[in-house]
Protein backbone atom coordinates (compact mmCIF):
# COMPACT_ATOMS: atom_id res chain seq x y z
CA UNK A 1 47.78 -22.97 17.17
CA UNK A 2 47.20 -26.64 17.36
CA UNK A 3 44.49 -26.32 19.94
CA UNK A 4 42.97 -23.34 17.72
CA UNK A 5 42.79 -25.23 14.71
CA UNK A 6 40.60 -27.95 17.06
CA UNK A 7 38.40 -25.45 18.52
CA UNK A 8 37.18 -24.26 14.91
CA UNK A 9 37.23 -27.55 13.55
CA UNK A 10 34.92 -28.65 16.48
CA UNK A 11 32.58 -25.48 16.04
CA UNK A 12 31.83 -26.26 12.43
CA UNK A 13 31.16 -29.89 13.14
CA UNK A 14 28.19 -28.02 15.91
CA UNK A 15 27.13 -25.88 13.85
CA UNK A 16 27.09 -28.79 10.78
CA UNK A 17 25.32 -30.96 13.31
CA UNK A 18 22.91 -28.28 13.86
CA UNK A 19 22.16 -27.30 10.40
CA UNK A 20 21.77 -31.03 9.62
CA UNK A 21 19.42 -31.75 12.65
CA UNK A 22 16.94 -28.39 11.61
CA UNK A 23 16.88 -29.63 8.47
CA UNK A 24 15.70 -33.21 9.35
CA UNK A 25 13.27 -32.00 11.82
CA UNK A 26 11.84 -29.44 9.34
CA UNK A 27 11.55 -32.73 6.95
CA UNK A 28 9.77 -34.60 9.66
CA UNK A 29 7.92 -31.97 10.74
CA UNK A 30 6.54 -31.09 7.25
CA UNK A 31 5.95 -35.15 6.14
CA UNK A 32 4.07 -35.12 9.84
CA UNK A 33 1.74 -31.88 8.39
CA UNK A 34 1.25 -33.71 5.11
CA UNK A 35 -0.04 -37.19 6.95
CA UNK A 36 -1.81 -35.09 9.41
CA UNK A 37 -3.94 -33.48 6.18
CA UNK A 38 -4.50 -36.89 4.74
CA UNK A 39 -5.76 -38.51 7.63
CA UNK A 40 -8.61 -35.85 8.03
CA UNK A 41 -9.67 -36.74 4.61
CA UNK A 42 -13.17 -38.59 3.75
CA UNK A 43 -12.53 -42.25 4.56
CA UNK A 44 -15.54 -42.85 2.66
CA UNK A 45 -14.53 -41.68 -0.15
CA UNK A 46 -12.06 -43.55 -2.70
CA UNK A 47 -10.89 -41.29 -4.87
CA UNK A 48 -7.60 -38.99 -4.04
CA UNK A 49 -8.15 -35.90 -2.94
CA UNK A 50 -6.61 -32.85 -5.24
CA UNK A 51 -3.33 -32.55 -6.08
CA UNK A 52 -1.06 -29.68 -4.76
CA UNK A 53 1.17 -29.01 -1.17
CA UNK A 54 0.63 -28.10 1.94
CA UNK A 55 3.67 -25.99 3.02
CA UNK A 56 5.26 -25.90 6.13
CA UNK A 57 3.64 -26.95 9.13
CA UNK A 58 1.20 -24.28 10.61
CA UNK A 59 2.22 -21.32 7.69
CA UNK A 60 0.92 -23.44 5.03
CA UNK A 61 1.85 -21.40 2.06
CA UNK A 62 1.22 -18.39 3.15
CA UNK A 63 4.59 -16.98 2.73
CA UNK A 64 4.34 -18.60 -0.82
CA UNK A 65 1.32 -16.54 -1.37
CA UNK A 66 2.16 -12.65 0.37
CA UNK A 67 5.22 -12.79 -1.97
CA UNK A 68 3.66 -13.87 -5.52
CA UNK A 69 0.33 -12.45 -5.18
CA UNK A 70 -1.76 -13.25 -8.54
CA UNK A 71 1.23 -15.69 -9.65
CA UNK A 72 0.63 -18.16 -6.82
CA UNK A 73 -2.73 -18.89 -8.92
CA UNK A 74 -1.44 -19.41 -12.00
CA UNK A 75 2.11 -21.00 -10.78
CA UNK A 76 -0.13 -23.64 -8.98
CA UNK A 77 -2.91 -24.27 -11.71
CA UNK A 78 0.08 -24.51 -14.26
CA UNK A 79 1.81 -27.40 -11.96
CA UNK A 80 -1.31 -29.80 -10.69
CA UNK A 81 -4.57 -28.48 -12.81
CA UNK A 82 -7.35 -26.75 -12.56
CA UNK A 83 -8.29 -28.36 -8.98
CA UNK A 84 -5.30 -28.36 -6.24
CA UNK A 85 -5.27 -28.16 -2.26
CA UNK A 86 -3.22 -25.94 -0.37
CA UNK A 87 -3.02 -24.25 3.05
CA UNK A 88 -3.49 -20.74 3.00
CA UNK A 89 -4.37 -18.32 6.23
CA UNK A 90 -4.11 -20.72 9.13
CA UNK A 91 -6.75 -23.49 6.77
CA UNK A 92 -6.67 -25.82 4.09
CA UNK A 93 -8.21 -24.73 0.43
CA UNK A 94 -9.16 -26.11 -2.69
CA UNK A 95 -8.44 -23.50 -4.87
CA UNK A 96 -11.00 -24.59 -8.05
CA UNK A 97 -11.28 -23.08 -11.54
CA UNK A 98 -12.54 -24.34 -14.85
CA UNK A 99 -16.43 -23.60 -16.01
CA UNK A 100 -17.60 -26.87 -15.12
CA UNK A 101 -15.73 -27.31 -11.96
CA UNK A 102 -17.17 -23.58 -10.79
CA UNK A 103 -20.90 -24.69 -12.17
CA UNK A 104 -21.37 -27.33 -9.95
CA UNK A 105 -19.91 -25.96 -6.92
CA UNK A 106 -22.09 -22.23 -7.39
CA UNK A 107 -24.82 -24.69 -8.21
CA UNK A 108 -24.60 -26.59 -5.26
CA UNK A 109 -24.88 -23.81 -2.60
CA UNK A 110 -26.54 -24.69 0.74
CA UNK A 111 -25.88 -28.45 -0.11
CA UNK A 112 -22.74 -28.94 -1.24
CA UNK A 113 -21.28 -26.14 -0.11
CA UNK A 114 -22.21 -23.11 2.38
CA UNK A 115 -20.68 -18.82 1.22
CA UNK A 116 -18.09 -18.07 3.85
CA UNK A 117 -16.14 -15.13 3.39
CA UNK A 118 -13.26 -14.24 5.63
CA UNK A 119 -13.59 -12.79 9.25
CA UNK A 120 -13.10 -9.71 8.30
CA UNK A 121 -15.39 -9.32 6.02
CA UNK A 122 -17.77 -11.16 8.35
CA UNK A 123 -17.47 -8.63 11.21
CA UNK A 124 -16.78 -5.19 8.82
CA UNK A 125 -20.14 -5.72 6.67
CA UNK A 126 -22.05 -6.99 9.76
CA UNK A 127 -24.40 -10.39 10.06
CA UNK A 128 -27.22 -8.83 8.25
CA UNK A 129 -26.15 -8.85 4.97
CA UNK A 130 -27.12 -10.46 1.77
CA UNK A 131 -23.11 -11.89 1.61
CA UNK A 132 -22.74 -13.39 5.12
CA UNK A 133 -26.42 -15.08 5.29
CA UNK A 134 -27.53 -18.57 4.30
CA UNK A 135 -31.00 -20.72 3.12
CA UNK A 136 -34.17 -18.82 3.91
CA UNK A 137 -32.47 -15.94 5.12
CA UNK A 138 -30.60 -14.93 1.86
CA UNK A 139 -33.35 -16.02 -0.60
CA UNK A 140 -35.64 -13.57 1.66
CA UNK A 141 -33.02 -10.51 1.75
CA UNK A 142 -32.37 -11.14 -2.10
CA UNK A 143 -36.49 -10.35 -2.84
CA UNK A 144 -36.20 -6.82 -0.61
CA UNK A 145 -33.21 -6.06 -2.43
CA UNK A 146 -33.81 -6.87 -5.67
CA UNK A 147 -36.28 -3.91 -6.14
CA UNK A 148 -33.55 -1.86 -6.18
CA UNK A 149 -32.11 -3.22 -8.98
CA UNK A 150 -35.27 -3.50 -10.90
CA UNK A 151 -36.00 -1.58 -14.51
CA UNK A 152 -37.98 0.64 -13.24
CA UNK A 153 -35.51 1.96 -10.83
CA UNK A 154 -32.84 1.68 -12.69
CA UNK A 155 -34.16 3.90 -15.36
CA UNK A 156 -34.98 6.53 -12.45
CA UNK A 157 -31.07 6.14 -11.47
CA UNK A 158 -30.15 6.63 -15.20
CA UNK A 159 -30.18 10.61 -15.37
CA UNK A 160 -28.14 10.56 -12.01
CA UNK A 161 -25.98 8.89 -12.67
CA UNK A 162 -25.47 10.58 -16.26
CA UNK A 163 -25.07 13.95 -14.63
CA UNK A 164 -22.57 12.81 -11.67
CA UNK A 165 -20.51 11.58 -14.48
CA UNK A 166 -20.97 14.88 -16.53
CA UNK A 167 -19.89 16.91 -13.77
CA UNK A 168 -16.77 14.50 -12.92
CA UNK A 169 -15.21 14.99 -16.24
CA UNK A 170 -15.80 18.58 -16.54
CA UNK A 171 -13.94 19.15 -13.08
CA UNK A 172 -11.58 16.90 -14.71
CA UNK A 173 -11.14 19.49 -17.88
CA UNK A 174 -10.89 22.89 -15.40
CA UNK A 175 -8.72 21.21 -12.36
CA UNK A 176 -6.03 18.97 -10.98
CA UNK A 177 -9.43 16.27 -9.05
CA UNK A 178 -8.34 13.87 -6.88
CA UNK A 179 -10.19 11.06 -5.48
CA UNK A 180 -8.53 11.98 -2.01
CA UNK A 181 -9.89 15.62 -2.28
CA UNK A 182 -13.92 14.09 -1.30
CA UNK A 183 -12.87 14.88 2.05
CA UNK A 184 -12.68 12.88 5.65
CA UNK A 185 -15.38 10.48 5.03
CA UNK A 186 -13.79 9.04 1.75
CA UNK A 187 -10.88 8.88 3.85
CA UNK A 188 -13.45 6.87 6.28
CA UNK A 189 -14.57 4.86 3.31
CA UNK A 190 -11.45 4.07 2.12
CA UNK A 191 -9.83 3.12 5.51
CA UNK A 192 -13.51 0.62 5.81
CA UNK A 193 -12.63 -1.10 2.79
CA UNK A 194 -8.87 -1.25 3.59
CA UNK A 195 -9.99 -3.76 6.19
CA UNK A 196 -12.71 -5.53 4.42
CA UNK A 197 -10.45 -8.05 3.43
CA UNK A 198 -7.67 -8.24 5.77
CA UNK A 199 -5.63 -11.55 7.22
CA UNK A 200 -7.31 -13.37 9.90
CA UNK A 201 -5.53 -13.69 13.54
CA UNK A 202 -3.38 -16.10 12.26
CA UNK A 203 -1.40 -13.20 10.40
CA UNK A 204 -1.80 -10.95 13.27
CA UNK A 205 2.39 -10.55 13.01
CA UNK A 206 2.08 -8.74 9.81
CA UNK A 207 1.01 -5.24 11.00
CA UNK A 208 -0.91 -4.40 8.11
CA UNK A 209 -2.54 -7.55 7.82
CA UNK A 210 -5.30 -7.81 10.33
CA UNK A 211 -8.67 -6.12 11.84
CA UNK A 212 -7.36 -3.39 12.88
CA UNK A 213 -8.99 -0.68 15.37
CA UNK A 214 -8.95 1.81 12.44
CA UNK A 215 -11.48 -0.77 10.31
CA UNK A 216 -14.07 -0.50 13.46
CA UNK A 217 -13.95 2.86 13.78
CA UNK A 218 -14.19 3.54 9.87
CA UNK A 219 -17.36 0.97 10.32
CA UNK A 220 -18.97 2.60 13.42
CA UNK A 221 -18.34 6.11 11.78
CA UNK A 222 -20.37 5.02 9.05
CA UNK A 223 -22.87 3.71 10.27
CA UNK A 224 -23.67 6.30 12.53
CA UNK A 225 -23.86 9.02 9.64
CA UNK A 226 -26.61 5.77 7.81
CA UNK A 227 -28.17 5.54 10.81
CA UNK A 228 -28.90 9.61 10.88
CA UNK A 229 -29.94 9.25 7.14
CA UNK A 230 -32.16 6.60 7.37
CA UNK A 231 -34.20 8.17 10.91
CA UNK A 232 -34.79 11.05 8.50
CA UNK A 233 -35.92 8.65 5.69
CA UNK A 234 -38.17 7.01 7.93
CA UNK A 235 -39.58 10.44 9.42
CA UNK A 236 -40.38 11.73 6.04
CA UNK A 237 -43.78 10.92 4.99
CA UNK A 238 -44.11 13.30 1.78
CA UNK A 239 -41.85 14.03 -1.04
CA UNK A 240 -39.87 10.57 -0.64
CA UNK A 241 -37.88 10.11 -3.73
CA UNK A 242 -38.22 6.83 -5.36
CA UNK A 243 -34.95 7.28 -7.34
CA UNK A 244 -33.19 6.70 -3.85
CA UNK A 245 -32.09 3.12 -3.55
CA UNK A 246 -32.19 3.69 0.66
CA UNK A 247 -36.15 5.05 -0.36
CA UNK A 248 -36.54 1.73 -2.54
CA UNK A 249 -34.69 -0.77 0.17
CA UNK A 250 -37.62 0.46 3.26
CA UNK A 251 -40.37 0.04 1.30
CA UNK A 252 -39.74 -3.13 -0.50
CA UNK A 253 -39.08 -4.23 3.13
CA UNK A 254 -42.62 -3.31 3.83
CA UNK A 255 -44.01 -4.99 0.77
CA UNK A 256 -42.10 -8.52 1.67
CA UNK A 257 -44.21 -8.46 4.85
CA UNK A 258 -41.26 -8.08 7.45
CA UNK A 259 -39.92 -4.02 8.09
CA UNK A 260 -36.64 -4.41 8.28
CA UNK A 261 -34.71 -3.01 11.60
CA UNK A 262 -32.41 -0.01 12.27
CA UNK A 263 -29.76 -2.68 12.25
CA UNK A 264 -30.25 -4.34 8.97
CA UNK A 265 -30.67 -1.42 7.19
CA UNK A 266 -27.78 -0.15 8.33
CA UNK A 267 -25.67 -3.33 7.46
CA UNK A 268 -27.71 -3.78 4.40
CA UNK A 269 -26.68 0.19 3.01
CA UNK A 270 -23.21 -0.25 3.96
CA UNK A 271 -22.98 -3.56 2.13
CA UNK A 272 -24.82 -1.91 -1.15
CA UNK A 273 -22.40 0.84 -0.73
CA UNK A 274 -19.07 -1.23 -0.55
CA UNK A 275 -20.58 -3.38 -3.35
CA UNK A 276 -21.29 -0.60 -5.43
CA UNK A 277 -18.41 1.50 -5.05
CA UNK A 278 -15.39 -0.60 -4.73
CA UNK A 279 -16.54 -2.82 -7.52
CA UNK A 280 -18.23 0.09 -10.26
CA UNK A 281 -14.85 1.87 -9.17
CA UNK A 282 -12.67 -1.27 -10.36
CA UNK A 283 -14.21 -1.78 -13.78
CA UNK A 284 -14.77 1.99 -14.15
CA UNK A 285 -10.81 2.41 -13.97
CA UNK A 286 -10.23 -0.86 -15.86
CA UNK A 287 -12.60 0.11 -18.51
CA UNK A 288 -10.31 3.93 -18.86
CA UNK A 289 -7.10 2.16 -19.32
CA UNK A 290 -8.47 -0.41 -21.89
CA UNK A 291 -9.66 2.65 -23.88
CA UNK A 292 -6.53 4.34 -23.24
CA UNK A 293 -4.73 1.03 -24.73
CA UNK A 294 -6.62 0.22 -27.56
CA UNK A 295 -7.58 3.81 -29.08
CA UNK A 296 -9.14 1.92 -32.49
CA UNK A 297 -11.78 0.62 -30.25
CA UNK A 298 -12.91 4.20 -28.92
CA UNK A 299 -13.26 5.42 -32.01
CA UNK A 300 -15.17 2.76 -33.10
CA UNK A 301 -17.10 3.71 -30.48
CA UNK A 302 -17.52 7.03 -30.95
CA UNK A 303 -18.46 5.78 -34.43
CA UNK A 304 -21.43 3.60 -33.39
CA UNK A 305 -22.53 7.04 -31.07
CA UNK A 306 -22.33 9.13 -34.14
CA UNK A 307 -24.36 6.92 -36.18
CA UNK A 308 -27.19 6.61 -33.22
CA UNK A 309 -27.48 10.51 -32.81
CA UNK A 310 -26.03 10.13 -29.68
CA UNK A 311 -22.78 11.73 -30.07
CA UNK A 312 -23.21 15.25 -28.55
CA UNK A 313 -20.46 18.53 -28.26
CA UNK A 314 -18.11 19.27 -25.50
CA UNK A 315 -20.78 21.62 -23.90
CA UNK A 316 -23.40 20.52 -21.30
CA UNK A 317 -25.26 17.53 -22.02
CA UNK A 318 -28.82 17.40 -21.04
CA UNK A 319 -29.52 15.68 -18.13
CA UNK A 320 -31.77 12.70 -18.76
CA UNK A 321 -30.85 12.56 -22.96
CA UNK A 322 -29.89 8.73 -22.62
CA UNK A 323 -32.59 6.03 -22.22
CA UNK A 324 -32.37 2.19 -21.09
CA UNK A 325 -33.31 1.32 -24.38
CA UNK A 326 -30.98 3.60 -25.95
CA UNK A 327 -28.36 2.29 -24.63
CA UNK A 328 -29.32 -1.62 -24.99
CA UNK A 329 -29.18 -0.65 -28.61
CA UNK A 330 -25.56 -0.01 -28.64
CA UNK A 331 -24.26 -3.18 -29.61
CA UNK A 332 -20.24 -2.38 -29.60
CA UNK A 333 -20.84 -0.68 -26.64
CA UNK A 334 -21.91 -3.64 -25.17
CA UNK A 335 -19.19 -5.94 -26.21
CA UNK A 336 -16.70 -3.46 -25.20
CA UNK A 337 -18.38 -3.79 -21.51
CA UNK A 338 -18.32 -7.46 -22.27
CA UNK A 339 -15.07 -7.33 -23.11
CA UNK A 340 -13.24 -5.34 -20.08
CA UNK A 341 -15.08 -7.40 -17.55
CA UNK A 342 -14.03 -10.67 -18.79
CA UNK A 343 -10.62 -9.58 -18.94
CA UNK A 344 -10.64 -7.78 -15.48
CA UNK A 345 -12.99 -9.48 -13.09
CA UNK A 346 -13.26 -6.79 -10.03
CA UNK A 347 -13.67 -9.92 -7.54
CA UNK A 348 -11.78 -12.24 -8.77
CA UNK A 349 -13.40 -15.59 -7.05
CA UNK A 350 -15.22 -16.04 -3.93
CA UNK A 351 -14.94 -18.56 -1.32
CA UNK A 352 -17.29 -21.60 0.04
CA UNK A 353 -16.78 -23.98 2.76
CA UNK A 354 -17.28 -27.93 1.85
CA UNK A 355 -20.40 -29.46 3.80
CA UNK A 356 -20.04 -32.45 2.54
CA UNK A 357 -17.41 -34.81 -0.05
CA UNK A 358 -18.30 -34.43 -3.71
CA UNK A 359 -16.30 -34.96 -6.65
CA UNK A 360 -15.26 -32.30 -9.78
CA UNK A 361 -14.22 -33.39 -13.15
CA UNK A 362 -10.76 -32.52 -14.44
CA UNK A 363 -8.80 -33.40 -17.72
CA UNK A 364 -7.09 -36.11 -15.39
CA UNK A 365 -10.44 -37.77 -14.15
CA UNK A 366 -12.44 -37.13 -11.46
CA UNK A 367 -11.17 -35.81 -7.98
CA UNK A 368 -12.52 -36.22 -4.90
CA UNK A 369 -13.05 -33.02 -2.28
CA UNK A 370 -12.52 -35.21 0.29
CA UNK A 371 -10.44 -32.75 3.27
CA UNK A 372 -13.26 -32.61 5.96
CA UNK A 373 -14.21 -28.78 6.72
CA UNK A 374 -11.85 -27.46 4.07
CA UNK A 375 -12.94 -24.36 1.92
CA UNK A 376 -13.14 -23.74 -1.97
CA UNK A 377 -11.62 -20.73 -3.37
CA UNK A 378 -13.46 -20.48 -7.10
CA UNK A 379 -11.90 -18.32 -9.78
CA UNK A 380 -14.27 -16.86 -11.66
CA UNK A 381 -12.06 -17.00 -14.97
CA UNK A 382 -12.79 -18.71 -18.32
CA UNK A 383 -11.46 -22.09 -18.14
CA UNK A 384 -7.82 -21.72 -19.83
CA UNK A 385 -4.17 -21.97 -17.80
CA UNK A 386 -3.02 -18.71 -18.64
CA UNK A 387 -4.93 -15.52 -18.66
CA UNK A 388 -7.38 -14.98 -21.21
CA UNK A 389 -5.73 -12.55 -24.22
CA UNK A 390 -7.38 -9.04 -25.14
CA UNK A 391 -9.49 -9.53 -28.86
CA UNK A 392 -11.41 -7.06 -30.73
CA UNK A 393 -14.73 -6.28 -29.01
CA UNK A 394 -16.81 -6.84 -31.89
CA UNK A 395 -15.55 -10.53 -31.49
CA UNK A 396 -16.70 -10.68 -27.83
CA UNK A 397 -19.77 -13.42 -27.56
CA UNK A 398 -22.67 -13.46 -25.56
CA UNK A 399 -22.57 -14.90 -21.90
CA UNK A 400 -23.93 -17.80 -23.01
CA UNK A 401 -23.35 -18.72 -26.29
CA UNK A 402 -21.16 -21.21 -25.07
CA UNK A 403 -22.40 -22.30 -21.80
CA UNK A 404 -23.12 -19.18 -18.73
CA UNK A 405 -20.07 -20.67 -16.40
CA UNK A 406 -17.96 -19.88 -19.17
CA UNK A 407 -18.52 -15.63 -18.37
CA UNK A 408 -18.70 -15.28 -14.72
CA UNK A 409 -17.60 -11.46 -14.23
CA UNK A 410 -20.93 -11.74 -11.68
CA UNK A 411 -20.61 -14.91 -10.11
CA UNK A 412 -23.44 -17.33 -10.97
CA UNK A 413 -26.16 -19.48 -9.01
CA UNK A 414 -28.35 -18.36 -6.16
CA UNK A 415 -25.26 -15.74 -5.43
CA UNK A 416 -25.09 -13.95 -8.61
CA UNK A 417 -24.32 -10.34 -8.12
CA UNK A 418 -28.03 -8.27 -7.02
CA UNK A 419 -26.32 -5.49 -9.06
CA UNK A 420 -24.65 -6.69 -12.36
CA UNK A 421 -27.08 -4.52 -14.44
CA UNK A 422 -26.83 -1.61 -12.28
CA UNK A 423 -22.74 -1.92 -12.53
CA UNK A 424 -23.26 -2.44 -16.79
CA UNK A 425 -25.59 0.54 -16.74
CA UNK A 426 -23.06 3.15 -15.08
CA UNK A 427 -19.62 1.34 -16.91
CA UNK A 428 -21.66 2.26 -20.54
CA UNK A 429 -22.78 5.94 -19.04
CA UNK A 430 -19.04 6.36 -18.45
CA UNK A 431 -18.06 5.19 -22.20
CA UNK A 432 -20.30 7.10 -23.76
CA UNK A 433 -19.65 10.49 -21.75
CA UNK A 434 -16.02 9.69 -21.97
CA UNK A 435 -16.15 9.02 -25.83
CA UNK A 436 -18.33 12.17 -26.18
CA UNK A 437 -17.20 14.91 -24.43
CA UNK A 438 -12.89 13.85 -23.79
CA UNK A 439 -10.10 13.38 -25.16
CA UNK A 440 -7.36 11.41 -22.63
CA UNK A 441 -4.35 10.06 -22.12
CA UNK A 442 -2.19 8.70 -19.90
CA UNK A 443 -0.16 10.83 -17.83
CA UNK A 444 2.50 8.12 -16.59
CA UNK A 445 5.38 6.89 -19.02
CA UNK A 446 3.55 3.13 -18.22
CA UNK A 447 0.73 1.57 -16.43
CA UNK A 448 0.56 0.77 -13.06
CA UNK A 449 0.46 -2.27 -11.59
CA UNK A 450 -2.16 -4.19 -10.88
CA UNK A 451 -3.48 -6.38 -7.34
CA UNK A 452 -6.25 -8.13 -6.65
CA UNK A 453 -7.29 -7.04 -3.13
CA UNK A 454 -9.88 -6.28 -1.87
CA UNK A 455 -10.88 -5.88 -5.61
CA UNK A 456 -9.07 -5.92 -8.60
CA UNK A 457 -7.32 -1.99 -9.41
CA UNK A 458 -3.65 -0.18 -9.83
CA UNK A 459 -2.01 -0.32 -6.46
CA UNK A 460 -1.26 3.85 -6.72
CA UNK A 461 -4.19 4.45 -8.98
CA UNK A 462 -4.39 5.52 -12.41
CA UNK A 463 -3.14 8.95 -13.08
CA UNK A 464 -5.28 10.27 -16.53
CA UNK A 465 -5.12 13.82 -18.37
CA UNK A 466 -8.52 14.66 -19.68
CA UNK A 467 -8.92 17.11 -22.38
CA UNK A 468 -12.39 19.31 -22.76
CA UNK A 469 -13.67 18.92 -26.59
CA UNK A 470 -14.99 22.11 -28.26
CA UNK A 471 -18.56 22.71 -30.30
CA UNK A 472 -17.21 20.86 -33.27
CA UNK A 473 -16.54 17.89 -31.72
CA UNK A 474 -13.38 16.00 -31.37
CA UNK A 475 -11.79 19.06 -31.52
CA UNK A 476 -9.42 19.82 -28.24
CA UNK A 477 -9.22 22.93 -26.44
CA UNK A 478 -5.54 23.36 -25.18
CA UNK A 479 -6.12 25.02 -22.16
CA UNK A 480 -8.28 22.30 -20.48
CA UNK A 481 -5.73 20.03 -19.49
CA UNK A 482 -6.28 18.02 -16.20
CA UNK A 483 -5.37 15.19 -14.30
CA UNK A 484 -7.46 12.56 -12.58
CA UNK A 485 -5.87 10.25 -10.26
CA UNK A 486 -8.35 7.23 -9.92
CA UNK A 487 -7.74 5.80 -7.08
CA UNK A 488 -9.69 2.39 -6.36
C-alpha cells in the first residue's frame, strides 16, 4: 500500500510538472509571437500601432473567430475601438471601422493601400476581373463595364426584370418553388460561390474550409457554358439585343479601343454574374423579411403606390408599365431601399493590403498602421459600437446628408460597386410587385439566422408563404397558398 500511495503521489507531481511546463511554454511562446509582431512594425514611425491581440502563436485568432462569427467584430471593437490588430487566417489585420477611418483608407487606394481579396476569390473569379486588378488596369475595365450599368441600359433591363419577377411570384401563388428546383447548374452556381470565399491553405485541416476540387470544377463548368454563349454572341451579326449586358460588355470593349479576349470575357461575365446574383439575392431576401417584420411600412407602401396609379390587381401586369422615372418618384420606396441596405450590408467590408505606414484618427488620438505588409479589413457600417437600430423609413436620410462614408452599403472611392443602381433598380421592382400583387408571411415560428459569408443571408434560407390577391385588390384568394424557400 505504502509503495502505491508513492507511485500515485509521484504520477501527479509528472503530470503537475507537465501541466505547469505547457503552460509556461505556451506563455513564452505567445509573449515570443507578440514581440515577434512588434518588431516587424514601422521603425519610422512613432506612434503605437493599434490596439488589440494576436492569439496564439501561428492560429492567431482564428479559433476566436470560426466560433463567434459576426461577434468577434463587435466583441473586439467594443474592447480596443474602432481600429485594432489581430491575426486572422495565417496574417496579421487591422480590422478598421468608423466613417472617417474607412474614407481615408477607400480614398487612398493604389497609394496607401492596394484591393486584395482572399486566394480564393483570387483564383475562383480569375485575374481578369474588375475586383482582383489594380492602377491602369481597373480604371480601364471600370469604363468597358460601366456601359452596362448606364441609364440607357438600365431602362432596357427594366421590363425584364419586371416580368422575371412577375412570373416568380405567380409560381410562388400556384406551387411549392424552390430555389434548388433551377436545376444542375444552380447547383453549379451555388457550389462556385460556396468556394468564393473559402479559408486559405493555412485552414486546409478544416474540411470545409478550403479550395476545394468541387469550386474548380463548378468554375470550369461555367465557364465553358460562357464561353459557348459568348462564340455565339460574337458570331451573330444581326438581331443583337442591346438589352443583354454580355451584348453591351463586347461592344463597349470595342468602343474603349482594346476587344477584349475569350478569356476576359469569360472572367469578366462570371464576375458580373456572382456580383449580381449573390449580392441582389442578399438584399432581395433581406428586404422580404424586413417587410415581413414591420407590416406598417408595406402598407405605407402600398399607400404611396396607390396614390401614384401604380398599384395594379392580382392579375397580369403589363410588361414594361414601370418607368425609371416612375420609380425615382417614389420617395418611401426609396427610403425603404435606403433603409434595408444600411441595416443589412450584403458585403459586409472588404479587404486592402497596407503599402505603406499611415495614420487613422480615433476617439483616443491618432494610431499609427505601422505592421509592415499587414492587411485592412474595413467594415462598411455607420460609425457606432453596436449595430445600427431599425427606424421608420420615412426617417431614413440621404447618403450624404451627413457626409457619403457615413452610408457605404456600396463601398466608396475608385471601388464603389459598378452596379449599385442596377441592384436599387431590381430591390424596388421586387417591392412594388410584392406590395402589389401578394400577400406573405412567414412560414417558420421565427427567423432564421443570419451569417455573413460569402454575403450576408439566413444560413437555411428564408422559408415565405405567398398569397395570390384577387381583382379587388388586397383581397386574398385562399387557395393560392405557396411557399418560397429563398435560399441565398
Amino acid at each position: 500500500m505504502l509503495f502505491e500511495g508513492l507511485e500515485l503521489v509521484s504520477a501527479l507531481a509528472t503530470l503537475a510538472a507537465c501541466l505547469v511546463s505547457v503552460t509556461l511554454l505556451l506563455a513564452v511562446s505567445q509573449q515570443l509571437w507578440q514581440l515577434r509582431w512588434a518588431a516587424t512594425r514601422d521603425k519610422s514611425c512613432k506612434l503605437p500601432i493599434p490596439k488589440g491581440s494576436m492569439g496564439f502563436p501561428l492560429i492567431g485568432e482564428t479559433g476566436h473567430w470560426l466560433l463567434q462569427g459576426s461577434g468577434f467584430q463587435s466583441s473586439r471593437r467594443e474592447k480596443y475601438g474602432n481600429v485594432f490588430k489581430t491575426h486572422l487566417l495565417g496574417r496579421p489585420l487591422i480590422r478598421v471601422t468608423g466613417a472617417e477611418n474607412v474614407r481615408k483608407i477607400l480614398m487612398g487606394e493604389h497609394h496607401l493601400v492596394s484591393t486584395e481579396w482572399p486566394r480564393s476569390t483570387r483564383m475562383l473569379l480569375g485575374p481578369n476581373t474588375v475586383a482582383n486588378s489594380i492602377g491602369d488596369i481597373h480604371r480601364n475595365k471600370r469604363k468597358i463595364f460601366s456601359k452596362i450599368f448606364s441609364h440607357e441600359a438600365l431602362e432596357s433591363y427594366l421590363p425584364k426584370i419586371q416580368l422575371v419577377i412577375q412570373d416568380t411570384l405567380r409560381e410562388a401563388q400556384k406551387l411549392t418553388f424552390r430555389m434548388e428546383d433551377l436545376g444542375h447548374l444552380f447547383e453549379v452556381y451555388q457550389q462556385f460561390v460556396e468556394n468564393v470565399f473559402s479559408c486559405p491553405p493555412e485552414l486546409r485541416w478544416k474540411s470545409d474550409c478550403s479550395i476545394s476540387s468541387q469550386g474548380i470544377q463548378a468554375r470550369q463548368i461555367l465557364q465553358k457554358g460562357l464561353e459557348k454563349a459568348i462564340r455565339e454572341k460574337l458570331q451573330c451579326t444581326q438581331g443583337k439585343d442591346y438589352s443583354d449586358a454580355l451584348d453591351i460588355l463586347i461592344e463597349s470593349s470595342k468602343e474603349h479601343g482594346k476587344e477584349m479576349t475569350m478569356q476576359e470575357l469569360k472572367d469578366g461575365t462570371l464576375e458580373l454574374i456572382f456580383a449580381a446574383y449573390a449580392t441582389t439575392a442578399s438584399a432581395s431576401t433581406s428586404l422580404i423579411m424586413q417587410l415581413l417584420k414591420h407590416p406598417a411600412v408595406l402598407e405605407k407602401l402600398r399607400e404611396e403606390l396607390r396614390a401614384q396609379g401604380i398599384l395594379h390587381s392580382g392579375g397580369c401586369p403589363c410588361e414594361g408599365s414601370l418607368r425609371l422615372d416612375t420609380l425615382s418618384g417614389l420617395r418611401y420606396l426609396d427610403c425603404v431601399i435606403k433603409e434595408v441596405m444600411r441595416l443589412f450590408t450584403p458585403i459586409s467590408g472588404g479587404y486592402r493590403t497596407v503599402l505603406q505606414t499611415f495614420e487613422l484618427d480615433v476617439r483616443l488620438g491618432p494610431v499609427g498602421l505601422g505592421l509592415r505588409g499587414a492587411g485592412c479589413c474595413l467594415r462598411f457600417k455607420l460609425p457606432c459600437r453596436k449595430d445600427p437600430p431599425p427606424r421608420d423609413p420615412g426617417q431614413a436620410r440621404s447618403e450624404d446628408k451627413d457626409g457619403r462614408f457615413h452610408y457605404l452599403p456600396f463601398g466608396g472611392g475608385v471601388r464603389t460597386c459598378l452596379g449599385k443602381h442596377l441592384a436599387k433598380l431590381f430591390l424596388k421592382v421586387l417591392a412594388v410587385e410584392l406590395a402589389s400583387t401578394s400577400r406573405f408571411e412567414l412560414a417558420t415560428r421565427t427567423f432564421p439566422r443570419i451569417t455573413l459569408v460569402p454575403v450576408l443571408h439566413p444560413v437555411d434560407g428564408l422559408s415565405v408563404k405567398f398569397f395570390g390577391l384577387d381583382s379587388n385588390q388586397n383581397k386574398i384568394l385562399p387557395e393560392t397558398e405557396a411557399m418560397l424557400s429563398a435560399t441565398v
